[in-house]
PDB file of N, CA and C in Angstrom:
ATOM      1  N   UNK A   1      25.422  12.575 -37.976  1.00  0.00           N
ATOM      2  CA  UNK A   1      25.921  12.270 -36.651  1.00  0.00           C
ATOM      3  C   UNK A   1      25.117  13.031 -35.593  1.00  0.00           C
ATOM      4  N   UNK A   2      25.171  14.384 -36.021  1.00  0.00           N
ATOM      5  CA  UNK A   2      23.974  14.783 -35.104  1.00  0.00           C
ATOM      6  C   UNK A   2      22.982  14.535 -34.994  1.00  0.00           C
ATOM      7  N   UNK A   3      21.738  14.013 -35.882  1.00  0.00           N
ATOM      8  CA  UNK A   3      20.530  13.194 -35.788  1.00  0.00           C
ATOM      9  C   UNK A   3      20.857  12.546 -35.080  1.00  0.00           C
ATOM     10  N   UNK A   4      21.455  11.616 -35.259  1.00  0.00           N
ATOM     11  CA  UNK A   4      21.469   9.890 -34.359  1.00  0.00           C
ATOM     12  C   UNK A   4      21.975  10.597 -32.591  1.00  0.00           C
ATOM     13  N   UNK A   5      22.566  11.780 -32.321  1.00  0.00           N
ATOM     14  CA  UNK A   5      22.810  11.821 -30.793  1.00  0.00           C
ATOM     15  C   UNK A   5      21.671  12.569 -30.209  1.00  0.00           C
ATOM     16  N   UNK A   6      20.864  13.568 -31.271  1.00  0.00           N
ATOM     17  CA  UNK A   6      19.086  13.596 -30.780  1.00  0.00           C
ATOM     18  C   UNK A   6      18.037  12.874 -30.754  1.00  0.00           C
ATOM     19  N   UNK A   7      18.409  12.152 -31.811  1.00  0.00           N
ATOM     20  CA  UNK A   7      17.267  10.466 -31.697  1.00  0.00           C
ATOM     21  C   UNK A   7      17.770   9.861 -30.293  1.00  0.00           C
ATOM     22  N   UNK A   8      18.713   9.382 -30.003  1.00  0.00           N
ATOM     23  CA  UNK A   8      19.403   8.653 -28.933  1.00  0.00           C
ATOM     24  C   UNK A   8      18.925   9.770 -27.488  1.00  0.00           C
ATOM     25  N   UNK A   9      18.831  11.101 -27.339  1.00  0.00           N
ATOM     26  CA  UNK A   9      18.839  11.741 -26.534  1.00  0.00           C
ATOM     27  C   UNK A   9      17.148  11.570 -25.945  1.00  0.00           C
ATOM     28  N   UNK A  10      16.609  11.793 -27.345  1.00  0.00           N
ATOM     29  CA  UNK A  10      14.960  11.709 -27.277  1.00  0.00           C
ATOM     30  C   UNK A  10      14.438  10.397 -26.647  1.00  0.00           C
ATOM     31  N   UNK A  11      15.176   9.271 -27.210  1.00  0.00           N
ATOM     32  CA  UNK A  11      14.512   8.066 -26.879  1.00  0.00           C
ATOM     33  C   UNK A  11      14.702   7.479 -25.220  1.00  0.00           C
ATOM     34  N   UNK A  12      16.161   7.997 -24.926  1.00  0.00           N
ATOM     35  CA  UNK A  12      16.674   8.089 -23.272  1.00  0.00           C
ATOM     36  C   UNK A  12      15.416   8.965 -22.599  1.00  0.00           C
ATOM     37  N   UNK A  13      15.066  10.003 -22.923  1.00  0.00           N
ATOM     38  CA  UNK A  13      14.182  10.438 -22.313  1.00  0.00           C
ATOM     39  C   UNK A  13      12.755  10.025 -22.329  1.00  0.00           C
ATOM     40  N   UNK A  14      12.003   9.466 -23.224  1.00  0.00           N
ATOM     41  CA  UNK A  14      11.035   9.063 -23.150  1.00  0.00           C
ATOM     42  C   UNK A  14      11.366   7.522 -22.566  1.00  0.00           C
ATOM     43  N   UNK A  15      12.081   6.848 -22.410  1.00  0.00           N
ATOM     44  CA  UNK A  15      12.797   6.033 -21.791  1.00  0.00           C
ATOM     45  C   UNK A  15      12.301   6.172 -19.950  1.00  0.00           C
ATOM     46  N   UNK A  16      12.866   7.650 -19.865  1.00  0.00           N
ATOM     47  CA  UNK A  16      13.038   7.891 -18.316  1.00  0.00           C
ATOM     48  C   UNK A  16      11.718   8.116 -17.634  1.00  0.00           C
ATOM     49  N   UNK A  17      10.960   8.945 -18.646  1.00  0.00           N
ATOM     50  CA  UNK A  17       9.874   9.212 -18.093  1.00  0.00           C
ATOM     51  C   UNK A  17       8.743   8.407 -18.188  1.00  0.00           C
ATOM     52  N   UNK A  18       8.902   7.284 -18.825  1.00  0.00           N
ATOM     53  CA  UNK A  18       8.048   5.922 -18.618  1.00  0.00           C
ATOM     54  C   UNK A  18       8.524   5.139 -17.328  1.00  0.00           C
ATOM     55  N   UNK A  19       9.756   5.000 -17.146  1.00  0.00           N
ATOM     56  CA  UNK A  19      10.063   4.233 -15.821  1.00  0.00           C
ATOM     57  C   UNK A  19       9.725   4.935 -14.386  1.00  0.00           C
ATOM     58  N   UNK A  20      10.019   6.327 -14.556  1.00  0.00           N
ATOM     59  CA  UNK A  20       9.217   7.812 -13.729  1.00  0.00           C
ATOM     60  C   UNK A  20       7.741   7.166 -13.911  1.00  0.00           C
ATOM     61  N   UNK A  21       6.966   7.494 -14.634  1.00  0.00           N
ATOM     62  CA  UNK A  21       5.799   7.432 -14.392  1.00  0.00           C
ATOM     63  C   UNK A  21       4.958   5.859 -13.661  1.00  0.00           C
ATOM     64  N   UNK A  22       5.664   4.784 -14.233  1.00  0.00           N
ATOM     65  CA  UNK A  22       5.381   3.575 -13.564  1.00  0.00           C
ATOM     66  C   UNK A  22       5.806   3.456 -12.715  1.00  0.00           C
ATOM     67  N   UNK A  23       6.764   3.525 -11.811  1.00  0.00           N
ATOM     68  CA  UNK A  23       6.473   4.002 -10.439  1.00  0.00           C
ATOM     69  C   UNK A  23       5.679   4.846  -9.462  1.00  0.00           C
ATOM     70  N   UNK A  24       5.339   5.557 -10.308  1.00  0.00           N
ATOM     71  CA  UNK A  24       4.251   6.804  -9.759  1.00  0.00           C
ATOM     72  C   UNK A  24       2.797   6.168  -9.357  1.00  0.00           C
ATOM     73  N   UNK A  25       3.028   5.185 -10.596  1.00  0.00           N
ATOM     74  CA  UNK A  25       1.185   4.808 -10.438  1.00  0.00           C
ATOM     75  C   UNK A  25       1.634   3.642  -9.560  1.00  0.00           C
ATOM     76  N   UNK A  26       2.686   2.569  -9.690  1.00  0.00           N
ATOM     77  CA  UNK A  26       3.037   1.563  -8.415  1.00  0.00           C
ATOM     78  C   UNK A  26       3.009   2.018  -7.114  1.00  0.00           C
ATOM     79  N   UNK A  27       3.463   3.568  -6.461  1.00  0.00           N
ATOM     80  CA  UNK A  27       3.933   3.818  -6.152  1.00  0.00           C
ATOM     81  C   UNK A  27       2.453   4.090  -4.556  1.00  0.00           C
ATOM     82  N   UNK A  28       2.110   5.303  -5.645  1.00  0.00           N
ATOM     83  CA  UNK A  28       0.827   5.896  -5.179  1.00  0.00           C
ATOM     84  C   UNK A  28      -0.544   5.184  -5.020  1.00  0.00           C
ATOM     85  N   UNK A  29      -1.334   5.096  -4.377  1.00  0.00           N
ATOM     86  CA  UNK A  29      -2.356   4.523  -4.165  1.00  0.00           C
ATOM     87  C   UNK A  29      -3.143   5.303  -5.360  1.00  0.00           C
ATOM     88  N   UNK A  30      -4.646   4.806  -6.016  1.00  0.00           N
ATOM     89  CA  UNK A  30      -5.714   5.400  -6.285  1.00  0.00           C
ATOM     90  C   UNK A  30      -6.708   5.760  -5.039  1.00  0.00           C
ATOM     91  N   UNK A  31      -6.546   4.556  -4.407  1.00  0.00           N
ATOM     92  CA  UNK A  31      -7.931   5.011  -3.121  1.00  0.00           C
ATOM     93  C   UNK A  31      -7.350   5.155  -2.069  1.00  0.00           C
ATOM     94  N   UNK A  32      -8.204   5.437  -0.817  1.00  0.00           N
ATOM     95  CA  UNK A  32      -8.018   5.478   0.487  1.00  0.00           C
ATOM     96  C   UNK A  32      -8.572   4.604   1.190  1.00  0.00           C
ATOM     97  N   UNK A  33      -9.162   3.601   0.459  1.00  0.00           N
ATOM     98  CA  UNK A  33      -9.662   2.154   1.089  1.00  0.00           C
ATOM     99  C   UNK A  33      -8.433   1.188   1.231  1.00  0.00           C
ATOM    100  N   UNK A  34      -8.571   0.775   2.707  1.00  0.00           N
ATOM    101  CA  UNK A  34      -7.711  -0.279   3.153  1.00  0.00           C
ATOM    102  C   UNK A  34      -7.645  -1.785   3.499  1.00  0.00           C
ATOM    103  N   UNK A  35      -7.774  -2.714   3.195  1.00  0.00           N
ATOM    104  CA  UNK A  35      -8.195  -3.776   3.584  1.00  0.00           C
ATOM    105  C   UNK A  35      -7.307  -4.476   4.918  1.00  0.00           C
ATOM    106  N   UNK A  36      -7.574  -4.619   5.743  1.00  0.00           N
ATOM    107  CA  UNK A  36      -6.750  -5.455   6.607  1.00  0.00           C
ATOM    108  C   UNK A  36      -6.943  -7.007   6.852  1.00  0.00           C
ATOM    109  N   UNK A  37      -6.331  -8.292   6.580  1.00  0.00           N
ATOM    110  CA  UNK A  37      -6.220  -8.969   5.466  1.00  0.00           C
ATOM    111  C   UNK A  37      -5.667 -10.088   6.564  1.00  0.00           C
ATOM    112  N   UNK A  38      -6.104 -11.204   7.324  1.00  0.00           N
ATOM    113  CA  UNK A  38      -5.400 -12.383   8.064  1.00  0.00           C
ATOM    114  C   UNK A  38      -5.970 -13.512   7.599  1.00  0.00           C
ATOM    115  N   UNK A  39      -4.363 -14.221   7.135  1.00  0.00           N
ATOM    116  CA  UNK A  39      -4.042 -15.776   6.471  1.00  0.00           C
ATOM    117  C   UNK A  39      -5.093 -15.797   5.242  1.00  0.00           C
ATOM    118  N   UNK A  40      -5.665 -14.407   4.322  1.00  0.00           N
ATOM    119  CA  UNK A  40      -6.136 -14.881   3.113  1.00  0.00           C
ATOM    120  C   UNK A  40      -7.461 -14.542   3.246  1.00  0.00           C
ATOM    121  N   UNK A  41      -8.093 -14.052   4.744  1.00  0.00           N
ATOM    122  CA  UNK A  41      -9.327 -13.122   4.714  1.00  0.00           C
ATOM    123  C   UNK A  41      -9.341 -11.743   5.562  1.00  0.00           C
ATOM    124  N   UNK A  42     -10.513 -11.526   5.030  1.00  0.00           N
ATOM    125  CA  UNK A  42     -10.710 -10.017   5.198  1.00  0.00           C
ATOM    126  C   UNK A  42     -11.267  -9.775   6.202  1.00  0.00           C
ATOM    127  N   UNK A  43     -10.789  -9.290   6.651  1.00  0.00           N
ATOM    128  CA  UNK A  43     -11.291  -8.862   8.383  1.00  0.00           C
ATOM    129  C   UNK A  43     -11.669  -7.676   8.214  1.00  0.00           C
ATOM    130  N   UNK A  44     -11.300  -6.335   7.861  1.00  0.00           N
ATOM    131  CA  UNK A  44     -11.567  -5.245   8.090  1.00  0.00           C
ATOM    132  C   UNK A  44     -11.156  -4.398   6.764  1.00  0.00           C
ATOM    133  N   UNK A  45     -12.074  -3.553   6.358  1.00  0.00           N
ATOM    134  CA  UNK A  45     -11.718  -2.681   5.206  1.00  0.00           C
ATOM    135  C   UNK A  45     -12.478  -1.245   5.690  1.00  0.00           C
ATOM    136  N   UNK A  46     -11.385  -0.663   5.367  1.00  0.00           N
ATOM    137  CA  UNK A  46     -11.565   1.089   6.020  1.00  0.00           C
ATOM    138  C   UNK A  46     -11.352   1.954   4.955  1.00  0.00           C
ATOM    139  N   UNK A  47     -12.167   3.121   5.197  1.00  0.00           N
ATOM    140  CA  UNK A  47     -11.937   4.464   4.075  1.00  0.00           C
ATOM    141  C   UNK A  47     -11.286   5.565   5.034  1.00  0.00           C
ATOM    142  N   UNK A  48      -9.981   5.601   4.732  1.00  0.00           N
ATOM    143  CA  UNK A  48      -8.972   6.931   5.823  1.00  0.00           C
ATOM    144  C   UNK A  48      -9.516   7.481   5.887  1.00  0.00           C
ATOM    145  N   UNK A  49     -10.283   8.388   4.379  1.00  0.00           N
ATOM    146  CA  UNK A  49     -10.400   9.236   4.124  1.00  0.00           C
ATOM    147  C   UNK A  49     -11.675   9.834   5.721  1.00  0.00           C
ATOM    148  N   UNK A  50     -12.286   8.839   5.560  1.00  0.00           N
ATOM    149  CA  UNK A  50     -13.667   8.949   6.371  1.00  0.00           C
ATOM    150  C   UNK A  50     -13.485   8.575   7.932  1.00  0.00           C
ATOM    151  N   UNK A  51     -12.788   7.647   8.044  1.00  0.00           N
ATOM    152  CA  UNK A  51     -12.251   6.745   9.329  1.00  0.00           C
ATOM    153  C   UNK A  51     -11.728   7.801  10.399  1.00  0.00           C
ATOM    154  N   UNK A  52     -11.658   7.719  11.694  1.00  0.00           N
ATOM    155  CA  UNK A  52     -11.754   8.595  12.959  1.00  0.00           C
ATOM    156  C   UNK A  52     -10.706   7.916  13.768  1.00  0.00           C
ATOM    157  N   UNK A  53      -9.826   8.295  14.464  1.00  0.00           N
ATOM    158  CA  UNK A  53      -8.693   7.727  15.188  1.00  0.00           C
ATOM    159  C   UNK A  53      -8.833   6.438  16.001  1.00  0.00           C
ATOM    160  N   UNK A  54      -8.558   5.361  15.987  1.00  0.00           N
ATOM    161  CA  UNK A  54      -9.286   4.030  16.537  1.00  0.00           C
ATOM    162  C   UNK A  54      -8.183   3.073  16.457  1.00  0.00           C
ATOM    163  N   UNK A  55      -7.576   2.642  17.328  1.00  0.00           N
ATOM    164  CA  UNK A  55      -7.203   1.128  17.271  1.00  0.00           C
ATOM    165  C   UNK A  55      -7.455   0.027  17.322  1.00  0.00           C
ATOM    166  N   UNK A  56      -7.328  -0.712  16.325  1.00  0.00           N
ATOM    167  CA  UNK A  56      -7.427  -2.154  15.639  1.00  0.00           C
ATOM    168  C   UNK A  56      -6.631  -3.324  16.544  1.00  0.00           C
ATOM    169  N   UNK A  57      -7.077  -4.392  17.202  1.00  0.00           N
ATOM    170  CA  UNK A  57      -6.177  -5.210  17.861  1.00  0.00           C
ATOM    171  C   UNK A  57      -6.652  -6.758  17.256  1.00  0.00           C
ATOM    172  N   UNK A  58      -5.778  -7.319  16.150  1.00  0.00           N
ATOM    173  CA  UNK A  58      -5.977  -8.259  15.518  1.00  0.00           C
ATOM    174  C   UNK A  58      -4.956  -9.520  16.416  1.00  0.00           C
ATOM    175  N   UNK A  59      -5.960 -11.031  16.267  1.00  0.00           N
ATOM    176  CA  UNK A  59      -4.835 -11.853  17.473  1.00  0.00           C
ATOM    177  C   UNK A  59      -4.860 -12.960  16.005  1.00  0.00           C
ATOM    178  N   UNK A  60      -3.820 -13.269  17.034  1.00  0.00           N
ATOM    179  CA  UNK A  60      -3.357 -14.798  15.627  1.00  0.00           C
ATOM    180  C   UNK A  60      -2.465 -15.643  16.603  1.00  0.00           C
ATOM    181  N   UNK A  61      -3.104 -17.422  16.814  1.00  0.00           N
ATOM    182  CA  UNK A  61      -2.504 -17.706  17.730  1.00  0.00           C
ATOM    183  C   UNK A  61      -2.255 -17.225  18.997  1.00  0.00           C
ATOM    184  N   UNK A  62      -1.509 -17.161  19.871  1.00  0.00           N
ATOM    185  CA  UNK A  62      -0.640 -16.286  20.749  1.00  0.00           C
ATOM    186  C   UNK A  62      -0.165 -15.363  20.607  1.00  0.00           C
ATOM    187  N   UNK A  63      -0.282 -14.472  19.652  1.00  0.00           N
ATOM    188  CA  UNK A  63       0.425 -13.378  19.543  1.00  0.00           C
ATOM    189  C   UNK A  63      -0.526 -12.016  18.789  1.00  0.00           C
ATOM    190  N   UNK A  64      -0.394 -10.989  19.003  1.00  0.00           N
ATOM    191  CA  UNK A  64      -1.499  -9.429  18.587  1.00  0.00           C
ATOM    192  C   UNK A  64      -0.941  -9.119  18.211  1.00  0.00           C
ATOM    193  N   UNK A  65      -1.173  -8.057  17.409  1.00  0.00           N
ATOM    194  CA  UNK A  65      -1.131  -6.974  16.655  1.00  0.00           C
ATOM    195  C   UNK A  65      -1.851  -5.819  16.916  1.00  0.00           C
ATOM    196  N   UNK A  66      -1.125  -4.859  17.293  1.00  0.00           N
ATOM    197  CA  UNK A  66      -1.688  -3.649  17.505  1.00  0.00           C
ATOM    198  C   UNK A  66      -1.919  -2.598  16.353  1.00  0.00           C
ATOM    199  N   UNK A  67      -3.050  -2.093  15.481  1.00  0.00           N
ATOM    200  CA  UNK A  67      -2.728  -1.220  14.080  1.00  0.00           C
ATOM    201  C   UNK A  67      -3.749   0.377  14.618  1.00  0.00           C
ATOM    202  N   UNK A  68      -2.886   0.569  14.474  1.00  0.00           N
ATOM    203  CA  UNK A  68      -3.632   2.501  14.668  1.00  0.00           C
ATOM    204  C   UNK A  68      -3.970   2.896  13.564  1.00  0.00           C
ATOM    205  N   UNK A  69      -4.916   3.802  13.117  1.00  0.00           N
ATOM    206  CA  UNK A  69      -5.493   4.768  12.471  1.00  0.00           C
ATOM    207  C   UNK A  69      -5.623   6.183  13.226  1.00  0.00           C
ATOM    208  N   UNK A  70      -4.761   7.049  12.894  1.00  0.00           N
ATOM    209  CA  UNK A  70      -4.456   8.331  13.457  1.00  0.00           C
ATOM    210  C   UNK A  70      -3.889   9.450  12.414  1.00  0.00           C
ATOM    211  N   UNK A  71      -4.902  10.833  12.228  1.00  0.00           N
ATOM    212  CA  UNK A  71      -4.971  11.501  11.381  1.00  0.00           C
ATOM    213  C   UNK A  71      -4.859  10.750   9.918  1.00  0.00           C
ATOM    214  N   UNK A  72      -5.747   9.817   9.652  1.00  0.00           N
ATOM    215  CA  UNK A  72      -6.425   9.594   8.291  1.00  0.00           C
ATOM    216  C   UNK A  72      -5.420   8.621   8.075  1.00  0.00           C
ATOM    217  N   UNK A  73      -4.278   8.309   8.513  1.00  0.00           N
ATOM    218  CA  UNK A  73      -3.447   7.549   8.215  1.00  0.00           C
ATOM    219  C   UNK A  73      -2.987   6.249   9.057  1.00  0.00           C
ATOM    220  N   UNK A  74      -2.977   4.978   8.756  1.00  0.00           N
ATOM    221  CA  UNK A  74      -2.779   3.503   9.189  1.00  0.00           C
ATOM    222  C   UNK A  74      -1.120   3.056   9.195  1.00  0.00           C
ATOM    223  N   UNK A  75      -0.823   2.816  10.494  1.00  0.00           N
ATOM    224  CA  UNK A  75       0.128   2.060  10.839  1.00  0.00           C
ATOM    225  C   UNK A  75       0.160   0.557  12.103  1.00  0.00           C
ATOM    226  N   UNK A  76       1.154  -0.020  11.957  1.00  0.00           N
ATOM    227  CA  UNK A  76       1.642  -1.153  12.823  1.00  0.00           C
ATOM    228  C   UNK A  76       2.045  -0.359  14.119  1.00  0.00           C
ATOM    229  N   UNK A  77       0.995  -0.456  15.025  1.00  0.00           N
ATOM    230  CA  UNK A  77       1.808   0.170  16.042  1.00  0.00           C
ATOM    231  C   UNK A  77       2.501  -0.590  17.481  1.00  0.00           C
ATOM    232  N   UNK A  78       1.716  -1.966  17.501  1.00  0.00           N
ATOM    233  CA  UNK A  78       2.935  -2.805  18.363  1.00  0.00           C
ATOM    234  C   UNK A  78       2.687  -4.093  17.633  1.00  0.00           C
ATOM    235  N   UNK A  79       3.339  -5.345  17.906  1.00  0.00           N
ATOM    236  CA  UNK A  79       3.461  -6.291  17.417  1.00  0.00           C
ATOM    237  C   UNK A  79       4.076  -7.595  17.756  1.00  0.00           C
ATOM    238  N   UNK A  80       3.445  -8.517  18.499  1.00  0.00           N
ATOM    239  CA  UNK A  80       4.350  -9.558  19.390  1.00  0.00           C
ATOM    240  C   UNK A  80       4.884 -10.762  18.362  1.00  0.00           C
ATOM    241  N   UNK A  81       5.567 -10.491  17.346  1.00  0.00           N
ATOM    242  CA  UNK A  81       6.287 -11.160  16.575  1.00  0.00           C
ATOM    243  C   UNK A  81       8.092 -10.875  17.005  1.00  0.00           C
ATOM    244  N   UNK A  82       8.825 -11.805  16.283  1.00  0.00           N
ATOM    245  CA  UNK A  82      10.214 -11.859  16.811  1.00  0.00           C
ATOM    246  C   UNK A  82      10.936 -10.367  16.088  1.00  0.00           C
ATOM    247  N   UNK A  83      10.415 -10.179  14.791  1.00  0.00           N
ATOM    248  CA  UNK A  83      11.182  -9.151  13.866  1.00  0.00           C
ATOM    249  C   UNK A  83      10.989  -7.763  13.802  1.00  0.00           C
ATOM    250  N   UNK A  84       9.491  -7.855  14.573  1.00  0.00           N
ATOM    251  CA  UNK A  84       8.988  -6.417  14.078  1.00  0.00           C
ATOM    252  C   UNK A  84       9.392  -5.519  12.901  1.00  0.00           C
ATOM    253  N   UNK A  85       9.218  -6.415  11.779  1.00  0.00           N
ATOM    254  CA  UNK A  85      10.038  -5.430  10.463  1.00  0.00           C
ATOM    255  C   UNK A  85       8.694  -5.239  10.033  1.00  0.00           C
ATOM    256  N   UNK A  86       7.092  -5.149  10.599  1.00  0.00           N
ATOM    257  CA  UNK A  86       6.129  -4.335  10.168  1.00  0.00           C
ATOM    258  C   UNK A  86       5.615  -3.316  11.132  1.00  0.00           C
ATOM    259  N   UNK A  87       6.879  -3.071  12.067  1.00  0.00           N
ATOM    260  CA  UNK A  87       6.590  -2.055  12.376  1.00  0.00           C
ATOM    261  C   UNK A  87       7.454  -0.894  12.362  1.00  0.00           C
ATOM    262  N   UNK A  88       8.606  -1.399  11.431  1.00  0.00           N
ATOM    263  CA  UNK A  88       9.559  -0.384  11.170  1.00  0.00           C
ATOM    264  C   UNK A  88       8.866  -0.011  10.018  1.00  0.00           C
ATOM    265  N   UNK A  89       8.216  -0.938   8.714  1.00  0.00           N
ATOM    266  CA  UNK A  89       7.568  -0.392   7.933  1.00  0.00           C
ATOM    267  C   UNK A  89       6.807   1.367   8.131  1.00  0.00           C
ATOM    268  N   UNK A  90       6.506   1.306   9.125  1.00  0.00           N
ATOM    269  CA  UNK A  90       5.840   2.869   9.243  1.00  0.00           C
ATOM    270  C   UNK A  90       4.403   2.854   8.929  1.00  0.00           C
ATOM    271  N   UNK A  91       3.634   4.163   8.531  1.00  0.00           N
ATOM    272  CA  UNK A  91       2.555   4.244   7.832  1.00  0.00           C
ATOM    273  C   UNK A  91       2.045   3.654   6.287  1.00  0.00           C
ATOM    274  N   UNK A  92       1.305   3.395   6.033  1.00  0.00           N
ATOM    275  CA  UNK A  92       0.725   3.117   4.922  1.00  0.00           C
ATOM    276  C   UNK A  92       0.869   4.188   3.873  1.00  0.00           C
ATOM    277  N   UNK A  93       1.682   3.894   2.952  1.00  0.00           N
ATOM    278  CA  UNK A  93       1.477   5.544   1.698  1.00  0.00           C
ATOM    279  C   UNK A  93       1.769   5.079   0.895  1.00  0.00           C
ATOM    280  N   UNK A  94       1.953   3.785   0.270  1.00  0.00           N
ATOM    281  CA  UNK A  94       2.442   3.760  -0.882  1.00  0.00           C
ATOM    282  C   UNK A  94       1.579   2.337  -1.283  1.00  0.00           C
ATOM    283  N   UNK A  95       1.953   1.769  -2.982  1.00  0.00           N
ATOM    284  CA  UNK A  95       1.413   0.293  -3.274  1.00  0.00           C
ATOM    285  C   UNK A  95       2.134  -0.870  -2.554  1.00  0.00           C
ATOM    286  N   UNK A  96       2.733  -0.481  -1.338  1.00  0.00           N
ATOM    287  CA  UNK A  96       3.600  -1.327  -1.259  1.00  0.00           C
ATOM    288  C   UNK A  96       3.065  -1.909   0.080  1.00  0.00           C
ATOM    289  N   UNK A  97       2.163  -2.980   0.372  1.00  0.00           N
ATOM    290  CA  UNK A  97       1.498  -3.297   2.060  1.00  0.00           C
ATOM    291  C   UNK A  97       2.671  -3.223   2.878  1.00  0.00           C
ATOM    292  N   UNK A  98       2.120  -3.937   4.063  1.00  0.00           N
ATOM    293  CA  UNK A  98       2.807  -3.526   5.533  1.00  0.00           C
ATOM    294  C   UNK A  98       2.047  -5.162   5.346  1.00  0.00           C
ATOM    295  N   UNK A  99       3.000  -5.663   6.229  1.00  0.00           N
ATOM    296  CA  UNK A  99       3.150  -7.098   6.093  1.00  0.00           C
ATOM    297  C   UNK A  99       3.752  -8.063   7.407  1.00  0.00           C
ATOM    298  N   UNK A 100       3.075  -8.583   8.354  1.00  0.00           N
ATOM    299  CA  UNK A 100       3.458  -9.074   9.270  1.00  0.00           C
ATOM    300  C   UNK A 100       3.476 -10.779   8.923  1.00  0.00           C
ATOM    301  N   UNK A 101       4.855 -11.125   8.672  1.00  0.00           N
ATOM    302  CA  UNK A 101       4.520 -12.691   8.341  1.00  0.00           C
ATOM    303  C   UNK A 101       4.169 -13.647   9.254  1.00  0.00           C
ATOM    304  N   UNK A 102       4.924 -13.149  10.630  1.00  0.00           N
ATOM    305  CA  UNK A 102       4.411 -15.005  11.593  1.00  0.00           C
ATOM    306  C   UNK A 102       3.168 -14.642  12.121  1.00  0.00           C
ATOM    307  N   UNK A 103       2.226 -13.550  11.896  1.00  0.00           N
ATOM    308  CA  UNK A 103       1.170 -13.346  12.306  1.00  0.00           C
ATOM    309  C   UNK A 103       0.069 -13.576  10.819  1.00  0.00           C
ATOM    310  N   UNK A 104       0.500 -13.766   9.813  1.00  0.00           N
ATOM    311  CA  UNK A 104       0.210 -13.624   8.260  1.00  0.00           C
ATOM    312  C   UNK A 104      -0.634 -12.379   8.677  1.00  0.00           C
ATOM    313  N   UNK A 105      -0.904 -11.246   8.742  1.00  0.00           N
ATOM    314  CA  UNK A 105      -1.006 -10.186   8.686  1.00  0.00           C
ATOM    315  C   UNK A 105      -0.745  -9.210   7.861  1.00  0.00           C
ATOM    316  N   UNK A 106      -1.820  -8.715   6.663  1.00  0.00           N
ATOM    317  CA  UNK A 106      -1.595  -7.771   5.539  1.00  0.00           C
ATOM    318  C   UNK A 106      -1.906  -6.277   5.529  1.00  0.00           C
ATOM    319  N   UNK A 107      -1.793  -5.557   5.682  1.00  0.00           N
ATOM    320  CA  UNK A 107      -2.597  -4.539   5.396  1.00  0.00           C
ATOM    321  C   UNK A 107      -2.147  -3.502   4.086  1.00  0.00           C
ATOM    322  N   UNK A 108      -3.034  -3.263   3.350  1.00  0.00           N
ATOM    323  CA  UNK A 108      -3.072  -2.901   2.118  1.00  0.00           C
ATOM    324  C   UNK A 108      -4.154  -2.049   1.674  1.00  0.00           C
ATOM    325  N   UNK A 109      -3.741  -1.191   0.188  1.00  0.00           N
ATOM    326  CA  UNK A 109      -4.698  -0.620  -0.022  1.00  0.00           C
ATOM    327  C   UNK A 109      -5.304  -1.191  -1.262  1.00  0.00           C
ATOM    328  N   UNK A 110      -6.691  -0.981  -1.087  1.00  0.00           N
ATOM    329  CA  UNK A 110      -7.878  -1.947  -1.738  1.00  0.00           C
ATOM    330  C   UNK A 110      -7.977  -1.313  -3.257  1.00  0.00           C
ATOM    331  N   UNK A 111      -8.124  -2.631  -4.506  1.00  0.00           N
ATOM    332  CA  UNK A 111      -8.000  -1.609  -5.632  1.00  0.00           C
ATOM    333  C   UNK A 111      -9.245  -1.619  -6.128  1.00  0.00           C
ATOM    334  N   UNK A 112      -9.298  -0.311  -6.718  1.00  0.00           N
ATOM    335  CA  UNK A 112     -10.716   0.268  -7.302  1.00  0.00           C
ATOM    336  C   UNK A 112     -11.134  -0.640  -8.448  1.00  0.00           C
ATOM    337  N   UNK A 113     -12.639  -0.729  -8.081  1.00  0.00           N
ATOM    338  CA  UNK A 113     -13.054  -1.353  -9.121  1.00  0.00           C
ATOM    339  C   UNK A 113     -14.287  -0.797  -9.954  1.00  0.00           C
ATOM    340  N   UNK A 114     -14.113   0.494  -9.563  1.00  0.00           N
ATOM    341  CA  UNK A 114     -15.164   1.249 -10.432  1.00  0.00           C
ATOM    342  C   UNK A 114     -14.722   1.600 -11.683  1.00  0.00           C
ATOM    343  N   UNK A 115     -15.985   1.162 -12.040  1.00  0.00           N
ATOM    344  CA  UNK A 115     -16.339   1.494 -13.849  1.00  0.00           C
ATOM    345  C   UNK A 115     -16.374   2.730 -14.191  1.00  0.00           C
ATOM    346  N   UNK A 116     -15.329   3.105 -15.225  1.00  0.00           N
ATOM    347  CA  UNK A 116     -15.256   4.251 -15.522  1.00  0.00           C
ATOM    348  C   UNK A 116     -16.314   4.580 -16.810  1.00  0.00           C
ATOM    349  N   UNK A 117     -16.165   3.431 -17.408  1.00  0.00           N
ATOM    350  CA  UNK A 117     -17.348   3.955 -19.090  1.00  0.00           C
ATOM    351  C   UNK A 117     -17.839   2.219 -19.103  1.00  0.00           C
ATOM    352  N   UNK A 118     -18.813   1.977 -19.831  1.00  0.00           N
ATOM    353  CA  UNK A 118     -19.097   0.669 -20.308  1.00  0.00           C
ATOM    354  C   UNK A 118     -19.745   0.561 -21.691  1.00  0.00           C
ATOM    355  N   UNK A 119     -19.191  -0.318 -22.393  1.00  0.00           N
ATOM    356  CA  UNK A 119     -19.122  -0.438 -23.561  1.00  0.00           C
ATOM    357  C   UNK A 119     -20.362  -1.247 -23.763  1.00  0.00           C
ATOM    358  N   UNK A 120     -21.406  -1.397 -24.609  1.00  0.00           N
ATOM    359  CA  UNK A 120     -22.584  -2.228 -25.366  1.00  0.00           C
ATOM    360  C   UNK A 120     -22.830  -2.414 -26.557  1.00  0.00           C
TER     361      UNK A 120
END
């Protein structure tokens, strides 16, 4: 009886810390490259890391988008859409874009495609 409530204890935990850790890597970016992304192209791709305080003014139709880059970090900072729910979004920090729909407006971070080893 006691085996089976340390097997059961062990497996909850390696359990937890797999669902912990896949979020971590969903969660967190690898890079600091950003792509900024209207109706399916690429307009602009930035490295924070490197990038200098500058605002971005993307138009679509009748309506802008204002996106700041300030201290290494990218946000929605005005937005002539009805919802503005990408600009409550906030800054960029996670896998998760910032997303302006009636403007189709993406901004995201870009995934690495460097080769770590190559096989022959």
């Amino acid at each position: 009886m006691k085996l089976k409530k340390i097997l059961i204890i062990i497996c909850i935990l390696i359990f937890l810390f797999g669902i912990i850790g896949s979020l971590y890597l969903i969660l967190n970016p690898h890079s600091q490259k950003v792509n900024i992304i209207q109706n399916g192209k690429i307009l602009y791709t930035i490295d924070l890391e490197k990038s200098e305080n500058r605002i971005i003014e993307v138009e679509y139709k009748d309506s802008k988008n204002i996106i700041e880059i300030k201290n290494h970090k990218i946000f929605m900072a005005d937005a002539e859409c009805p919802d503005h729910i990408c600009i409550k979004m906030g800054e960029l920090k996670s896998g998760i874009p910032i997303v302006c729909l009636p403007n189709k407006l993406v901004i995201e971070f870009t995934e690495t495609n460097e080769i770590d080893a190559e096989v022959k």
